[in-house]
C-alpha atoms as a PDB file:
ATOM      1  CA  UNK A   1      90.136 157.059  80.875  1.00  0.00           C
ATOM      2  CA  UNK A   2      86.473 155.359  79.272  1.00  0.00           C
ATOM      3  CA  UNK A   3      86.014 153.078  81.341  1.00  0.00           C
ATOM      4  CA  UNK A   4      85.535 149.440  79.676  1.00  0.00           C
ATOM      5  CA  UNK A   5      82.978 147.275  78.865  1.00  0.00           C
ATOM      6  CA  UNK A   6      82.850 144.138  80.219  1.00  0.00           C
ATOM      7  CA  UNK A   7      81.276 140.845  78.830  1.00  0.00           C
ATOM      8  CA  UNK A   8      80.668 137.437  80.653  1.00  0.00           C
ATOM      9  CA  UNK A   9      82.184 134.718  78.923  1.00  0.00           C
ATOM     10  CA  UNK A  10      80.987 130.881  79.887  1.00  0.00           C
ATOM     11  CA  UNK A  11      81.470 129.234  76.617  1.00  0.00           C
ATOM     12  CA  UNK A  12      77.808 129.061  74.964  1.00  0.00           C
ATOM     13  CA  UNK A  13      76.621 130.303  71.852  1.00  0.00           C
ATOM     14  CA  UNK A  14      74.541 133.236  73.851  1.00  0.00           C
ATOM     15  CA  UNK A  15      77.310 134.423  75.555  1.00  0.00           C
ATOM     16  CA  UNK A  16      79.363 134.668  72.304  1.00  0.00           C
ATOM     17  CA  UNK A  17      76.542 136.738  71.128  1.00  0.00           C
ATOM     18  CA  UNK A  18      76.993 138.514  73.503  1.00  0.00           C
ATOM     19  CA  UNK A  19      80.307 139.510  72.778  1.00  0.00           C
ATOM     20  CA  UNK A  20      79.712 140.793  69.904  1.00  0.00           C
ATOM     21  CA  UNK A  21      77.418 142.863  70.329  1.00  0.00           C
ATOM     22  CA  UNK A  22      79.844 144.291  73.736  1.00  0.00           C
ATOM     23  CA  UNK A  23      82.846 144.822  71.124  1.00  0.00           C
ATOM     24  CA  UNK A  24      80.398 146.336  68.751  1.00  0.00           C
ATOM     25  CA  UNK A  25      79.287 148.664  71.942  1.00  0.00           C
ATOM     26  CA  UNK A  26      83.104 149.415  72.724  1.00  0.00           C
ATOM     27  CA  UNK A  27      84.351 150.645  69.748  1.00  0.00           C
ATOM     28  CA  UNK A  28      82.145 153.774  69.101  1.00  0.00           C
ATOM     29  CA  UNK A  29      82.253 155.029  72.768  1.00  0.00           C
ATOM     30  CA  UNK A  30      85.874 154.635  72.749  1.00  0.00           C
ATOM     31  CA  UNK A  31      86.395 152.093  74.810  1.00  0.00           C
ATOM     32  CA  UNK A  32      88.257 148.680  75.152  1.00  0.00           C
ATOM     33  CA  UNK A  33      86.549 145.732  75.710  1.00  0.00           C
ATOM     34  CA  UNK A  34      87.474 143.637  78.595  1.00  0.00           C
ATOM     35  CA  UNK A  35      86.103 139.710  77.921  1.00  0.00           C
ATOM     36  CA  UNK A  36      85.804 138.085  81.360  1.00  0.00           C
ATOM     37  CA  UNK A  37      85.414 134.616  82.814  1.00  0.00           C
ATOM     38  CA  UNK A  38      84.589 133.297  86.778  1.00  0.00           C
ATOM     39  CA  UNK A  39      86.072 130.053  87.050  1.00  0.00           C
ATOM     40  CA  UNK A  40      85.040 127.793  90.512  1.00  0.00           C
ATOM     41  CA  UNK A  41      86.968 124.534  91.064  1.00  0.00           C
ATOM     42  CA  UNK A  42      84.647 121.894  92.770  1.00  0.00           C
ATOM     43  CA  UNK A  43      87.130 120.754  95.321  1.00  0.00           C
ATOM     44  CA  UNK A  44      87.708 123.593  97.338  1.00  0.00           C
ATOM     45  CA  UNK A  45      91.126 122.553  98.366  1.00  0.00           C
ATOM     46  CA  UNK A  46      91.968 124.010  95.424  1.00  0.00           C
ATOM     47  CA  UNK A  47      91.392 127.360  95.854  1.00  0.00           C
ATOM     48  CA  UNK A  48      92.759 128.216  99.475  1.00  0.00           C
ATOM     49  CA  UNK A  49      91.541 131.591 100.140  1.00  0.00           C
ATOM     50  CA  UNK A  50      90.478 132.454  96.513  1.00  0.00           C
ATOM     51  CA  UNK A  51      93.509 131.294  94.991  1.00  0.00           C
ATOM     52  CA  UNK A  52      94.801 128.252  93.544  1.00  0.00           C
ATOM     53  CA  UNK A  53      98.032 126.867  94.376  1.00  0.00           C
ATOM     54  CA  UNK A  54     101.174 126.468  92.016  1.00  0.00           C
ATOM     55  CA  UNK A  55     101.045 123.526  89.428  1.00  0.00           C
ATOM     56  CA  UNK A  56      97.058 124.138  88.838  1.00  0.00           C
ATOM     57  CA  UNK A  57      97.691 125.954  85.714  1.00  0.00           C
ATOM     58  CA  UNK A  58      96.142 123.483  83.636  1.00  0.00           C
ATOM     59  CA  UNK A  59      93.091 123.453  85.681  1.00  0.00           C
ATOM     60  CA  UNK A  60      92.476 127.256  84.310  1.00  0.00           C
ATOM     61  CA  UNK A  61      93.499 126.446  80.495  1.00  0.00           C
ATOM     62  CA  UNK A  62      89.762 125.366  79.665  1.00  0.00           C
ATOM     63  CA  UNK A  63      88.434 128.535  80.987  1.00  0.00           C
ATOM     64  CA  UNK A  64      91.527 130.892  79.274  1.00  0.00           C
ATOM     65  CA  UNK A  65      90.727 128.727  76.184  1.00  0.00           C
ATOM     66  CA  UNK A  66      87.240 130.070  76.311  1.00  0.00           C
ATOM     67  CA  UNK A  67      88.440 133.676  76.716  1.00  0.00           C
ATOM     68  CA  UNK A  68      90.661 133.273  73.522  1.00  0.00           C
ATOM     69  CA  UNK A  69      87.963 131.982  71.558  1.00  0.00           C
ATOM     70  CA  UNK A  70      85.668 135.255  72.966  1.00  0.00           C
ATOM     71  CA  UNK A  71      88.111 137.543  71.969  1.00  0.00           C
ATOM     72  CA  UNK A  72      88.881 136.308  68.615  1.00  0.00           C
ATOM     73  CA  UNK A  73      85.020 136.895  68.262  1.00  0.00           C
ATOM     74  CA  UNK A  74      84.869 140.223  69.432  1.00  0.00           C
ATOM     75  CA  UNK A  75      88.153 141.210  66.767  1.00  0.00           C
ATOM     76  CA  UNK A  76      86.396 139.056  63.728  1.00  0.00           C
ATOM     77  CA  UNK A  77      82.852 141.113  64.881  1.00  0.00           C
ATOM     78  CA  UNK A  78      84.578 144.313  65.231  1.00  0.00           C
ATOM     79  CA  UNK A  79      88.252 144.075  63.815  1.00  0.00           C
ATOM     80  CA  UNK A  80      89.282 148.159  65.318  1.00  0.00           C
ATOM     81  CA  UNK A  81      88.272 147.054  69.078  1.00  0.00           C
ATOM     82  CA  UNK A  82      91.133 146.765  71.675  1.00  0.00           C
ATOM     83  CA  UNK A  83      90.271 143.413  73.583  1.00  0.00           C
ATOM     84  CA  UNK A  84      92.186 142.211  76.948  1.00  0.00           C
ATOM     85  CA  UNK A  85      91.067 138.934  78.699  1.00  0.00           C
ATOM     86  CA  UNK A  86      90.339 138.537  82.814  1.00  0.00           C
ATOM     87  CA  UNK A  87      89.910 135.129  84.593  1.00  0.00           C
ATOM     88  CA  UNK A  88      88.818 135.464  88.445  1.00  0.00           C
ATOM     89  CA  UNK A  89      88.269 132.500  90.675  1.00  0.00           C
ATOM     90  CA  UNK A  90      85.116 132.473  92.272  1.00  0.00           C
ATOM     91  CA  UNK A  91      81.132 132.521  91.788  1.00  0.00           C
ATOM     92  CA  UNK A  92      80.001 133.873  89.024  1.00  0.00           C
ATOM     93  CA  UNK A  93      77.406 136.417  90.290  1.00  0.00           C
ATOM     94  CA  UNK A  94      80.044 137.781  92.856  1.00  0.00           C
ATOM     95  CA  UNK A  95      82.758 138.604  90.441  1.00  0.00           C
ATOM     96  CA  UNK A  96      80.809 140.295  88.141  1.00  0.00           C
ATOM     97  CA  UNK A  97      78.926 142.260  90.313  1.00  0.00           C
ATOM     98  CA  UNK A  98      82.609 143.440  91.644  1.00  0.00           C
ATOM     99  CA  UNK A  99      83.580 143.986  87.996  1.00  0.00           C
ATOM    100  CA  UNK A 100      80.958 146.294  87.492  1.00  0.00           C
ATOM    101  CA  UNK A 101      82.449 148.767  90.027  1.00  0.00           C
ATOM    102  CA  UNK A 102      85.226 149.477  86.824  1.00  0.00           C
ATOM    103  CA  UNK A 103      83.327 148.976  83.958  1.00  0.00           C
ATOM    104  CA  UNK A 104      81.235 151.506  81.964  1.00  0.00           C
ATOM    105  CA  UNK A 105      78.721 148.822  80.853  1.00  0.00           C
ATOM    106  CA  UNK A 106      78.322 145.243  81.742  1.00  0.00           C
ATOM    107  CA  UNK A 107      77.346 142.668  79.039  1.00  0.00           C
ATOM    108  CA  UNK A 108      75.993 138.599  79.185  1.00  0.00           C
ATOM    109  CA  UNK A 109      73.856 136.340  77.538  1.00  0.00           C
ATOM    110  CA  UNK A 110      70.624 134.968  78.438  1.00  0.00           C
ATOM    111  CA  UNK A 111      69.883 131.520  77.321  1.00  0.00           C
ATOM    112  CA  UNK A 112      66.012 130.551  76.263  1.00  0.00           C
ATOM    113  CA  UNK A 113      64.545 127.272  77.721  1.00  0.00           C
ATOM    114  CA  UNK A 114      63.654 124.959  75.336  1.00  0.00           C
ATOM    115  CA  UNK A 115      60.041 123.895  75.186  1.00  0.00           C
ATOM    116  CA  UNK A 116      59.181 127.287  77.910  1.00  0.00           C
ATOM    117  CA  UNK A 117      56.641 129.308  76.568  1.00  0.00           C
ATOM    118  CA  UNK A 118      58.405 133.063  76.239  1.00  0.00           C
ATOM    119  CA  UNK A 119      61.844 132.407  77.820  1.00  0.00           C
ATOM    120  CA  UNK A 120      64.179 132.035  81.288  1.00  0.00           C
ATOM    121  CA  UNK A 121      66.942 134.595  82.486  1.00  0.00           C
ATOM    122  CA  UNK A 122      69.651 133.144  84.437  1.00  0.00           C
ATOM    123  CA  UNK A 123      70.049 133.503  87.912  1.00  0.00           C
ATOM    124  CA  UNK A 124      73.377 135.016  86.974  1.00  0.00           C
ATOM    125  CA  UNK A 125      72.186 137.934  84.637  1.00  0.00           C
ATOM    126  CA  UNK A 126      69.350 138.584  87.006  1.00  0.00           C
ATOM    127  CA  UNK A 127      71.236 138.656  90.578  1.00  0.00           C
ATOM    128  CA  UNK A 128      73.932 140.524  88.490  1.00  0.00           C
ATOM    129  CA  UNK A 129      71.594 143.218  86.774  1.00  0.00           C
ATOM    130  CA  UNK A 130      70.114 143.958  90.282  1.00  0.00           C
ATOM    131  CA  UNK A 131      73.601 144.222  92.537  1.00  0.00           C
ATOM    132  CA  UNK A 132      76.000 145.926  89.676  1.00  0.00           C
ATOM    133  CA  UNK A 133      77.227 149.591  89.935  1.00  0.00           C
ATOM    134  CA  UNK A 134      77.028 150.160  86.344  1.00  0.00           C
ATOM    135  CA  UNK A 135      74.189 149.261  83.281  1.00  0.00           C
ATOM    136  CA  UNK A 136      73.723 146.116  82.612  1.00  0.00           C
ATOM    137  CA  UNK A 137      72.778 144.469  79.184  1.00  0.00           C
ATOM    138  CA  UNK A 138      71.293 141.137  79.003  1.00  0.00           C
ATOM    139  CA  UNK A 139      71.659 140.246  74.954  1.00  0.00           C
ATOM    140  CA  UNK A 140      68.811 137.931  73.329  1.00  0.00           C
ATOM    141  CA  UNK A 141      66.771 138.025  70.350  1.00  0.00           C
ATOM    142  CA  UNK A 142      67.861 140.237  67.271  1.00  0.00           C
ATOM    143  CA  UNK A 143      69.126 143.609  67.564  1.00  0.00           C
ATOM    144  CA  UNK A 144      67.446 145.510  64.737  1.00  0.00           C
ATOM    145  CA  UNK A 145      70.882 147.971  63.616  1.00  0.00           C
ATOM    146  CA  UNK A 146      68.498 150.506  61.556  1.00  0.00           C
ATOM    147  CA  UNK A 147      66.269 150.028  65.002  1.00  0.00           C
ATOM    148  CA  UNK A 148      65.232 152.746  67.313  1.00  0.00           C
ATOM    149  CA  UNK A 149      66.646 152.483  71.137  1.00  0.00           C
ATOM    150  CA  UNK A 150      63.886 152.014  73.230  1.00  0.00           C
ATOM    151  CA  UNK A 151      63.238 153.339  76.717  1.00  0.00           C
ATOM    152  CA  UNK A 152      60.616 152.844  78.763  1.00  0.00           C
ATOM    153  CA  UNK A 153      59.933 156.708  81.363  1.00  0.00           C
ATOM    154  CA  UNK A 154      58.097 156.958  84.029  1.00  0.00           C
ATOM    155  CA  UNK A 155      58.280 159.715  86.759  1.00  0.00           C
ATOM    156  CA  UNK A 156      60.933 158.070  88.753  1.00  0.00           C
ATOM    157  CA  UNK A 157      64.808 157.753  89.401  1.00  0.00           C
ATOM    158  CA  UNK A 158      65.506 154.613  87.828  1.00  0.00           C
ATOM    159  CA  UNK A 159      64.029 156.710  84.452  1.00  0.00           C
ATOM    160  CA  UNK A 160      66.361 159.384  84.655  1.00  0.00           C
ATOM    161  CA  UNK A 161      69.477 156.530  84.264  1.00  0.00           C
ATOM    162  CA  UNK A 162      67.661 154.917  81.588  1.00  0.00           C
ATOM    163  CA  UNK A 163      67.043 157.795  79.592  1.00  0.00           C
ATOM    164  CA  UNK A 164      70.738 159.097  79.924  1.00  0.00           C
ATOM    165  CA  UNK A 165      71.777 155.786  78.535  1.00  0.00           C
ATOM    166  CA  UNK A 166      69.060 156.040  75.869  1.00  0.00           C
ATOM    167  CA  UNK A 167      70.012 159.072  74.526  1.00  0.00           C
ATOM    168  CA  UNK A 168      74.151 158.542  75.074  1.00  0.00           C
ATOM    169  CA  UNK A 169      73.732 155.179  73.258  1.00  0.00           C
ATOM    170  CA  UNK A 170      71.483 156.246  70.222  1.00  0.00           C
ATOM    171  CA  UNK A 171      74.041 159.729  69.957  1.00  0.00           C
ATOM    172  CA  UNK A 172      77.090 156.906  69.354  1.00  0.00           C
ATOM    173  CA  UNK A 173      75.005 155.259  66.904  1.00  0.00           C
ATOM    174  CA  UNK A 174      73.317 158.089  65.185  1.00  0.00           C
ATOM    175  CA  UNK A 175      69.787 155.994  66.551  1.00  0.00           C
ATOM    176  CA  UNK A 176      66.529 157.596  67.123  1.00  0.00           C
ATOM    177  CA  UNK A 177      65.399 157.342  70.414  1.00  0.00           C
ATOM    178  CA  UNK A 178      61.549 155.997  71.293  1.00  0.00           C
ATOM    179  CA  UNK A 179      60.187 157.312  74.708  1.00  0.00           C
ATOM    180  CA  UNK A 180      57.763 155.153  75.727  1.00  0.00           C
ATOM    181  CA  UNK A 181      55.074 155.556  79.219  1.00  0.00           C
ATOM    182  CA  UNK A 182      53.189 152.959  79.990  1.00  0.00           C
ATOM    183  CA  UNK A 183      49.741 153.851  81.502  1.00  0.00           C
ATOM    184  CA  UNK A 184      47.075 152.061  83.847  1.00  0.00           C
ATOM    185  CA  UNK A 185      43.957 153.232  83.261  1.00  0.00           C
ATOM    186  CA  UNK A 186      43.654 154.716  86.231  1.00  0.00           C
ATOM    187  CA  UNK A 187      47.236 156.731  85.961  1.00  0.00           C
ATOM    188  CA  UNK A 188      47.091 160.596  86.123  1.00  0.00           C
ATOM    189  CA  UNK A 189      49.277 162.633  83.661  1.00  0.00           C
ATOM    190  CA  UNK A 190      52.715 162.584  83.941  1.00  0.00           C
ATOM    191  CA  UNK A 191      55.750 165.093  83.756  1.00  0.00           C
ATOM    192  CA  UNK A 192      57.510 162.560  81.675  1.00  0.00           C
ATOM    193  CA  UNK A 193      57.182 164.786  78.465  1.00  0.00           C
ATOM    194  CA  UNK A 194      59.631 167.242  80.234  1.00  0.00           C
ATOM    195  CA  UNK A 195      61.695 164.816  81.319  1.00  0.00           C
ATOM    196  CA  UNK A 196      62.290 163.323  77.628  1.00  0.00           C
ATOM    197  CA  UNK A 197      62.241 167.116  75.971  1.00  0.00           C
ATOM    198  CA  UNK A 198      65.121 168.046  78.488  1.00  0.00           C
ATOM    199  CA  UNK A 199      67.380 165.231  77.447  1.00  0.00           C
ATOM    200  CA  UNK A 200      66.808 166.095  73.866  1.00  0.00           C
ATOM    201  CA  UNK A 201      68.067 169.598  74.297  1.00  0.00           C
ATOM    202  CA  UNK A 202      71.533 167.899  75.538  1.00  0.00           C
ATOM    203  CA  UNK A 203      71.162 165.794  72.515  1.00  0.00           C
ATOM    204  CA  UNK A 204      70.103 167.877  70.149  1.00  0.00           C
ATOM    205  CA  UNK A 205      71.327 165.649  67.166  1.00  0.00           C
ATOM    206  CA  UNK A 206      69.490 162.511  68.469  1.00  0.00           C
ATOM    207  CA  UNK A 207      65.777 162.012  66.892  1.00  0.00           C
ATOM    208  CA  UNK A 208      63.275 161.494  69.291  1.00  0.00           C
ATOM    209  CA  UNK A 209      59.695 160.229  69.426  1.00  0.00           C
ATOM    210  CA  UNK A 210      57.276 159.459  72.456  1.00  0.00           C
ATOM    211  CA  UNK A 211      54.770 157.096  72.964  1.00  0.00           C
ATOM    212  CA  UNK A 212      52.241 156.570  75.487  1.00  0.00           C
ATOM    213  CA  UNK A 213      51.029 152.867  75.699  1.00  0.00           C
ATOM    214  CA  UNK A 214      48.033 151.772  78.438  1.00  0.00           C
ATOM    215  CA  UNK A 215      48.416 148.166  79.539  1.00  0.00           C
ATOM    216  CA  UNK A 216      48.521 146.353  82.679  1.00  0.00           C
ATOM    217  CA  UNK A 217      52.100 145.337  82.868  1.00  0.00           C
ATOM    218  CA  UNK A 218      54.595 147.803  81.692  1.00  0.00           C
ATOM    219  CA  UNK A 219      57.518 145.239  80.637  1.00  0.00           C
ATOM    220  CA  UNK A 220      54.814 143.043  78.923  1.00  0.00           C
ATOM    221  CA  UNK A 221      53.809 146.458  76.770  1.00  0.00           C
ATOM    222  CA  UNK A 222      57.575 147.104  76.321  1.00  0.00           C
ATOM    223  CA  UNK A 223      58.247 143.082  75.489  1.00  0.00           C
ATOM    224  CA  UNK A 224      55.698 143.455  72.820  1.00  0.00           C
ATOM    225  CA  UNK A 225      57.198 146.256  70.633  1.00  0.00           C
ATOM    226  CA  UNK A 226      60.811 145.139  71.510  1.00  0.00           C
ATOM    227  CA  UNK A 227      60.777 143.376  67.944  1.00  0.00           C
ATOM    228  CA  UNK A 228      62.650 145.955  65.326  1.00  0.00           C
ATOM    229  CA  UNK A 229      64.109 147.988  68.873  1.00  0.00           C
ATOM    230  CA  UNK A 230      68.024 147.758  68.968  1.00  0.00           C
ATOM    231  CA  UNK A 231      67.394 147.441  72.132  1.00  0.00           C
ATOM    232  CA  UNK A 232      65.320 148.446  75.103  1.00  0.00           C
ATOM    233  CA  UNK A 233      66.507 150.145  78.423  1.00  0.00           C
ATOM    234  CA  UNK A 234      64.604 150.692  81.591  1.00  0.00           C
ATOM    235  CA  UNK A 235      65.622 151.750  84.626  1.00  0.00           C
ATOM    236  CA  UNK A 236      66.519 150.098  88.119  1.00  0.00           C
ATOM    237  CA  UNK A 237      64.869 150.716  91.424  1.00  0.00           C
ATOM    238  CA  UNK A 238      68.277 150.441  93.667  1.00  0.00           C
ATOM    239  CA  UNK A 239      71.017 147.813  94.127  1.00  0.00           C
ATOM    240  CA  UNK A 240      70.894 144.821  96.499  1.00  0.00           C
ATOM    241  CA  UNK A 241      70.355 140.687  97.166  1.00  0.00           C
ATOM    242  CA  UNK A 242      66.900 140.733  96.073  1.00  0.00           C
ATOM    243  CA  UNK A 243      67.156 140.800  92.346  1.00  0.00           C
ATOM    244  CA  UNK A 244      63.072 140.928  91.666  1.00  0.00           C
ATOM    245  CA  UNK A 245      62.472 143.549  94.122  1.00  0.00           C
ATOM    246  CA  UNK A 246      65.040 145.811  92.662  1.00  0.00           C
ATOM    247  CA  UNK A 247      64.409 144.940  89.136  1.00  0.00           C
ATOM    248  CA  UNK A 248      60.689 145.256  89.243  1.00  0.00           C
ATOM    249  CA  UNK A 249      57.776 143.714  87.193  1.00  0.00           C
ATOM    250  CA  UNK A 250      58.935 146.049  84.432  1.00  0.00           C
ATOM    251  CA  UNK A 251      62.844 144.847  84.539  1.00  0.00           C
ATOM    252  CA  UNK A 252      61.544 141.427  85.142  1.00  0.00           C
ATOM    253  CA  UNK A 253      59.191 140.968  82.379  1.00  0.00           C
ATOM    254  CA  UNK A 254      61.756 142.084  79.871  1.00  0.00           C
ATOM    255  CA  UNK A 255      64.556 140.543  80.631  1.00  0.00           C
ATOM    256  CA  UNK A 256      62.312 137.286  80.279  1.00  0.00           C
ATOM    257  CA  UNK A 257      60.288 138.045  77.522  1.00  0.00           C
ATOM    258  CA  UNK A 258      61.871 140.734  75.060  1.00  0.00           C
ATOM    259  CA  UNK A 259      63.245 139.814  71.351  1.00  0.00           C
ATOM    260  CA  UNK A 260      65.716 142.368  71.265  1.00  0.00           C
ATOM    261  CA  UNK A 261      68.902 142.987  74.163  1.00  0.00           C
ATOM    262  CA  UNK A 262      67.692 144.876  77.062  1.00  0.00           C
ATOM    263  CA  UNK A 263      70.044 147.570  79.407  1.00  0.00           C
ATOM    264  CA  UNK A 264      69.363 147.938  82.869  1.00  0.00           C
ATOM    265  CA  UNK A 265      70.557 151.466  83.884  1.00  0.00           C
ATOM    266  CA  UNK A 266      71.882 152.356  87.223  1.00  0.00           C
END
């Protein structure tokens, strides 16, 4: 069984967006799309060992009413996807992070500050992107659909995940894939042109092109040419509490600064 993907509901307009763009993510992998919500009572009589007790069933109807409203966005979006609503009690973060463990890609929203030069990420996308067991997307800006998928290589781990959800993403969507490596000027040559030419022999229908960039900050360089991108994807450096660690400058910088979604791969 495929398994699903999952998108965070909390009832604003980025989170909707986000929806979509799951449900438009489901449907050519072949998956259903499961539209979740984490709801935490403030009194925590209420929820005796993670549960509530009987007769607090309207207590959850403002957070199923949100879930309703998601999926009827994900079915007017993408009228063929197969949608099922979830409703945990607890912290966000937590329940999300657990999802993950079942879900072939993990989706949410990430709100811009107004008046912030650039942009915020939640707390909740970021602790979630660095602690989840599958990719994460974090959907902002526009995602160009005649746009290349970009992903950022280097000679590490985390780069092997992202380009295997590169080139398995742009194969679903008949996309051309952009390799990008980001150089310091003090970098030596990297095997990163065998690690993208390998992938493209499993992918042989995929299009690919490669890029090498020099800048100082590799998620700033990425940031910059995210415009037109249906999205970027970079890899992670491991899983765990410390969400900038894990993530890295690279993670960190797009996830606050890119115009297009971004995919954290694990």
């Amino acid at each position: 069984m495929i398994p699903p993907v999952v998108a965070g509901v909390d009832g604003s307009a980025e989170s909707l967006a986000a929806v979509r763009w799951a449900a438009a993510q489901a449907r050519p992998r072949g998956s259903g799309l499961v539209v979740f919500r984490a709801e935490l009572f403030a009194d925590p009589d209420l929820m005796p060992h993670g549960k509530p007790p009987a007769g607090t069933d309207l207590l959850l109807e403002p957070g199923y009413r949100l879930l309703r409203q998601a999926a009827d966005e994900a079915r007017r979006a993408v009228p063929e996807v197969r949608v099922r609503m979830c409703l945990r009690l607890g912290a966000a973060a937590g329940l999300l992070a657990a999802q993950s463990a079942e879900a072939g890609l993990l989706v949410l929203g990430s709100p811009r500050a107004a008046g912030v030069r650039g942009g915020v990420t939640g707390s909740v996308a970021l602790s979630v992107a660095a602690s989840a067991r599958c990719p994460v997307a974090v959907v902002r800006g526009y995602a160009d659909p005649e746009g290349p998928v970009v992903v950022g290589v280097d000679d590490s781990g985390g780069s092997e995940r992202a380009l295997a959800f590169a080139f398995e993403t742009a194969d679903v969507h008949r996309a051309v894939v952009e390799a990008v490596h980001v150089r310091h000027d003090d970098d030596r040559e990297s095997g990163v042109g065998e690690q993208v030419e390998a992938w493209s022999r499993k992918y042989p229908a995929v299009p690919v092109r490669v890029r090498a960039l020099r800048a100082r900050s590799a998620g700033r360089a990425l940031a910059g040419i995210s415009p037109g991108a249906r999205l970027v994807v970079v890899g992670s450096r491991g899983r765990g509490p410390v969400a900038g660690g894990l993530l890295g400058s690279t993670g960190n910088g797009l996830l606050a600064h890119a115009s297009c979604p971004v995919v954290v791969a694990r």
